[in-house]
C-alpha atoms as a PDB file:
ATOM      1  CA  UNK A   1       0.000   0.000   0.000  1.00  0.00           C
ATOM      2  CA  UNK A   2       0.856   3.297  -0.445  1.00  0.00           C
ATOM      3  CA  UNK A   3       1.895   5.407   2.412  1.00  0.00           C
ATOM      4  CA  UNK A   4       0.084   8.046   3.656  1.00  0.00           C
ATOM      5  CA  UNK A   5      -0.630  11.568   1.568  1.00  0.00           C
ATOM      6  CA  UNK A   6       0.198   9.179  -1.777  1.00  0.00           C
ATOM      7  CA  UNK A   7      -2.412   8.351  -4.437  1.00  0.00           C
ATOM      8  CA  UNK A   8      -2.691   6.405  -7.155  1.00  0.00           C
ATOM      9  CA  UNK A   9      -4.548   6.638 -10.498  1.00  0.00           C
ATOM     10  CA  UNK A  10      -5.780   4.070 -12.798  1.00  0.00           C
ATOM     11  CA  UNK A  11      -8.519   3.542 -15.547  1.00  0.00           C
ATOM     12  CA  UNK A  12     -11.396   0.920 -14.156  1.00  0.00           C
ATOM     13  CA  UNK A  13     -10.702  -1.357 -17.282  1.00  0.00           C
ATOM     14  CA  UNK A  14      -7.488  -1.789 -15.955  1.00  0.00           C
ATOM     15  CA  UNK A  15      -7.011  -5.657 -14.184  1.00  0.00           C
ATOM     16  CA  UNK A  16      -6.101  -3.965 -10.433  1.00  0.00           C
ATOM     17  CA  UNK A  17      -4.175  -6.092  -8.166  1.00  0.00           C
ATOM     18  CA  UNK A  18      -2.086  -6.024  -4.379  1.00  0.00           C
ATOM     19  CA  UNK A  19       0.476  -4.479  -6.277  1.00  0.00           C
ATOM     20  CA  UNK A  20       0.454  -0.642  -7.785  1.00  0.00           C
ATOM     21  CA  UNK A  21      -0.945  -0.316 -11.110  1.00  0.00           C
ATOM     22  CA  UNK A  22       2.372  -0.019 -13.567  1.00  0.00           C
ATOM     23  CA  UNK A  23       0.232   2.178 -16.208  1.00  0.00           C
ATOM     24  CA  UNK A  24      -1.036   4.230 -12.823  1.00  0.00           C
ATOM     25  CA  UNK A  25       0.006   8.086 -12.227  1.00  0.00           C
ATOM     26  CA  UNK A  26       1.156   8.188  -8.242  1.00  0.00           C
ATOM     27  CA  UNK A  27       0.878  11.685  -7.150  1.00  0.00           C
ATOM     28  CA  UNK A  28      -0.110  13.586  -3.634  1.00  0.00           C
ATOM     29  CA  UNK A  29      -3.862  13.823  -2.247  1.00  0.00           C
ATOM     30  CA  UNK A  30      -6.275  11.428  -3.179  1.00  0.00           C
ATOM     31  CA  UNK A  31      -7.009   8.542  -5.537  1.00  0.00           C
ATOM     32  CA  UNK A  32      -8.085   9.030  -9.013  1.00  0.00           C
ATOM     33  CA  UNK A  33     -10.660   5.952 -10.156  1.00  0.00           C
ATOM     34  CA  UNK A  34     -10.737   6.828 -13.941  1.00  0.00           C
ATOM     35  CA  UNK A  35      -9.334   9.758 -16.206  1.00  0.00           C
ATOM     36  CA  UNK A  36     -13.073  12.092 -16.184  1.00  0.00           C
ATOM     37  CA  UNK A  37     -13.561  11.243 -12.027  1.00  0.00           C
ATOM     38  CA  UNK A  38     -12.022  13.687  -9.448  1.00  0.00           C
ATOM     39  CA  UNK A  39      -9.471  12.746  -6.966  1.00  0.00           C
ATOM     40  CA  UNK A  40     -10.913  10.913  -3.920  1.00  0.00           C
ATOM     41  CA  UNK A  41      -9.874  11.323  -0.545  1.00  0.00           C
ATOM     42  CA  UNK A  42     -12.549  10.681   1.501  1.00  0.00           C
ATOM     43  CA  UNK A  43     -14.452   7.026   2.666  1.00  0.00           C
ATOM     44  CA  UNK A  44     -17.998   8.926   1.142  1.00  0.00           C
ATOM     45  CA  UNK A  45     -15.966  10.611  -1.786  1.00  0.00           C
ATOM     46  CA  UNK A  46     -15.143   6.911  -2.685  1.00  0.00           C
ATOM     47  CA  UNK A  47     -18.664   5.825  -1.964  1.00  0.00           C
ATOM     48  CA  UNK A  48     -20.414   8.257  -4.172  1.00  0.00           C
ATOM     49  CA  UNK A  49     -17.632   8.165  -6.919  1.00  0.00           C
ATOM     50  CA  UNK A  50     -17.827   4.359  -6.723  1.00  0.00           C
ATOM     51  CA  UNK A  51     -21.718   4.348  -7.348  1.00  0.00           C
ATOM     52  CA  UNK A  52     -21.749   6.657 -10.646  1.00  0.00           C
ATOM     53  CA  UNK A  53     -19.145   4.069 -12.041  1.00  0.00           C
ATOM     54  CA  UNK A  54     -21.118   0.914 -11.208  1.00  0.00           C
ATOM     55  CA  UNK A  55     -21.717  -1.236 -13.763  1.00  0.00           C
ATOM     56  CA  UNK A  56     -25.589  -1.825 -14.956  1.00  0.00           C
ATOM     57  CA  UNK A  57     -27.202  -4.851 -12.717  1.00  0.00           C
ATOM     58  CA  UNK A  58     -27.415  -7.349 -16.269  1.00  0.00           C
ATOM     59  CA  UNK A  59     -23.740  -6.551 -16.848  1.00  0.00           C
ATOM     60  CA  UNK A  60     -21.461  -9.441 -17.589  1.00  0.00           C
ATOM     61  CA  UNK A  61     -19.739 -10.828 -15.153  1.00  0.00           C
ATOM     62  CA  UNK A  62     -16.212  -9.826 -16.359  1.00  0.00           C
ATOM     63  CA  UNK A  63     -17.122  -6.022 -15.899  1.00  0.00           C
ATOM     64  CA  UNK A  64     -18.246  -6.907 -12.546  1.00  0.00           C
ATOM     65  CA  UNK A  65     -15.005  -8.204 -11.592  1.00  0.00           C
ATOM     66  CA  UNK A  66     -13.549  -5.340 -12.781  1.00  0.00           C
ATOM     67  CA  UNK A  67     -15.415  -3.092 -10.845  1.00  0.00           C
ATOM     68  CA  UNK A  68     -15.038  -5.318  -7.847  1.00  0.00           C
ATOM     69  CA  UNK A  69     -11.666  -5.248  -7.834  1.00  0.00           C
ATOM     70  CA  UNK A  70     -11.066  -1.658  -8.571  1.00  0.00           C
ATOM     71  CA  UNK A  71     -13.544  -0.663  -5.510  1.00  0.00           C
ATOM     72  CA  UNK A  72     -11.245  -2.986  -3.200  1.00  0.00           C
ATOM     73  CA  UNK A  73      -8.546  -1.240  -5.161  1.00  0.00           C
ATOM     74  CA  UNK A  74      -9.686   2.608  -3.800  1.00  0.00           C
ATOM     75  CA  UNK A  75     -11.173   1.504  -0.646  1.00  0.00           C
ATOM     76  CA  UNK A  76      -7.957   0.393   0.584  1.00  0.00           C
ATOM     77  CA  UNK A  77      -6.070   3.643  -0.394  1.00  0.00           C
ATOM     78  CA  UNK A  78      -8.426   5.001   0.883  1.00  0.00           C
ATOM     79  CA  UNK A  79      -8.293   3.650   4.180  1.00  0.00           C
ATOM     80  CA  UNK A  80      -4.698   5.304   4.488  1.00  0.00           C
ATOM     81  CA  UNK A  81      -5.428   8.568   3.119  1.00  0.00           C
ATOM     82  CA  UNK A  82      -8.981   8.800   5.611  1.00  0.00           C
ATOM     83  CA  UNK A  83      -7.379   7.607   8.629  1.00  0.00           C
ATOM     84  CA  UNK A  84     -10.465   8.665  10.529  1.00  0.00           C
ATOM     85  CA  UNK A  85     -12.302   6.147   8.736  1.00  0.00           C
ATOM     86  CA  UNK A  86      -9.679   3.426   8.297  1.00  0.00           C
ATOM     87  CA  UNK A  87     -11.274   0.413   9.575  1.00  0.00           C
ATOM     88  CA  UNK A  88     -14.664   1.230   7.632  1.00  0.00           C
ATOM     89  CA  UNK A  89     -12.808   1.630   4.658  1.00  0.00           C
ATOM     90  CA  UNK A  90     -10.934  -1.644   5.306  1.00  0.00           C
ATOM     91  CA  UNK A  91     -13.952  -3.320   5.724  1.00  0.00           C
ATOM     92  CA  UNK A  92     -15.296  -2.085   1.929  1.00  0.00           C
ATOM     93  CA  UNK A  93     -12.208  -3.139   0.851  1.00  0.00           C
ATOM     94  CA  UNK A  94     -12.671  -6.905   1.965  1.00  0.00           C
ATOM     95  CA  UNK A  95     -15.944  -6.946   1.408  1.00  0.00           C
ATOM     96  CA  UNK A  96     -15.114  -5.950  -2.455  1.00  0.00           C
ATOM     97  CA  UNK A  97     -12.845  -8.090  -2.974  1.00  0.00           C
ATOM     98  CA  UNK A  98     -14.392 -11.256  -1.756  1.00  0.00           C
ATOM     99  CA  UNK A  99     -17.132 -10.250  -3.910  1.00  0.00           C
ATOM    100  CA  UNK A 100     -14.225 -10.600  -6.518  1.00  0.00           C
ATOM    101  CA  UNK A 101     -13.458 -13.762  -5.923  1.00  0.00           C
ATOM    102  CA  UNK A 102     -16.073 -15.013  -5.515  1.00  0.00           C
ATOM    103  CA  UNK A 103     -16.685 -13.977  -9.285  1.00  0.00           C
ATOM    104  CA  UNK A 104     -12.613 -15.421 -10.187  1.00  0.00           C
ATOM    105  CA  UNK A 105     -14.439 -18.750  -8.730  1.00  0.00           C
ATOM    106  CA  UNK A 106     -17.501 -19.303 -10.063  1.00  0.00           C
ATOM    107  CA  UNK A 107     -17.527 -16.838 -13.017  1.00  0.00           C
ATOM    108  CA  UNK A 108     -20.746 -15.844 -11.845  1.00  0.00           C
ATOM    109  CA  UNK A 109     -22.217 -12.433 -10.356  1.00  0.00           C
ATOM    110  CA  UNK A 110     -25.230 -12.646  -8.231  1.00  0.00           C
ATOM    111  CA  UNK A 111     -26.747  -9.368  -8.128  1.00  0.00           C
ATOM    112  CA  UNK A 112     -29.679  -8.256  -6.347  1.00  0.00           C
ATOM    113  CA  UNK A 113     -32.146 -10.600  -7.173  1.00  0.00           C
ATOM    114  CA  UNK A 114     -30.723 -12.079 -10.051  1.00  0.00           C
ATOM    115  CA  UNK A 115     -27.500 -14.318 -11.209  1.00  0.00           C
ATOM    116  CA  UNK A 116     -25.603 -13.319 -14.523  1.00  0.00           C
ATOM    117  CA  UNK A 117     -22.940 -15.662 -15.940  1.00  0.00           C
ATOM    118  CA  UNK A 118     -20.027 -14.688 -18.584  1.00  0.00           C
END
């Protein structure tokens, strides 16, 4: 992870990892989730900017993962940038990216309501 006041910026079609994102832009202040989304540096920044980017409920699967593990991917900067809300944001993280791989296992998201395979 990153220490704190770093941030790191990727694209969400990018396959996010543990590791930093090689293509990703490290600067100071917040993380960037995709080129035309502001910096986020805040636990409800990431919530709200996490939310516009969420894919459509019938999406497939593989955008799902995506998603998944780019959310774990901000939540846990996050967590070190918002050290007032480090454990929630922790929490979001894990909770992402078992979501994830759950996805990696099965190749299947359950949404609300509803299962969608690849």
């Amino acid at each position: 992870m990153l220490g704190e006041g770093w941030t790191v910026s990727f694209r969400l079609g990018e396959q996010v990892s543990g590791q930093r994102v090689d293509s990703g832009r490290v600067e100071s202040g917040g993380v960037r989730v995709a080129e035309s989304v502001p910096e986020v540096r805040t636990l409800s920044q990431a919530h709200a900017v996490l939310e516009a980017i969420r894919p459509a409920l019938d999406a497939p699967s593989a955008e799902w993962l995506r998603y998944y593990l780019c959310s774990a991917r901000v939540y846990a900067e996050v967590a070190e940038i918002d050290r007032g809300h480090h454990h929630e944001a922790m929490y979001w993280a894990d909770r992402e990216r078992r979501k994830a791989e759950a996805i990696k296992r099965t190749g299947v998201h359950g949404g609300p309501g509803r299962v969608v395979q690849v």
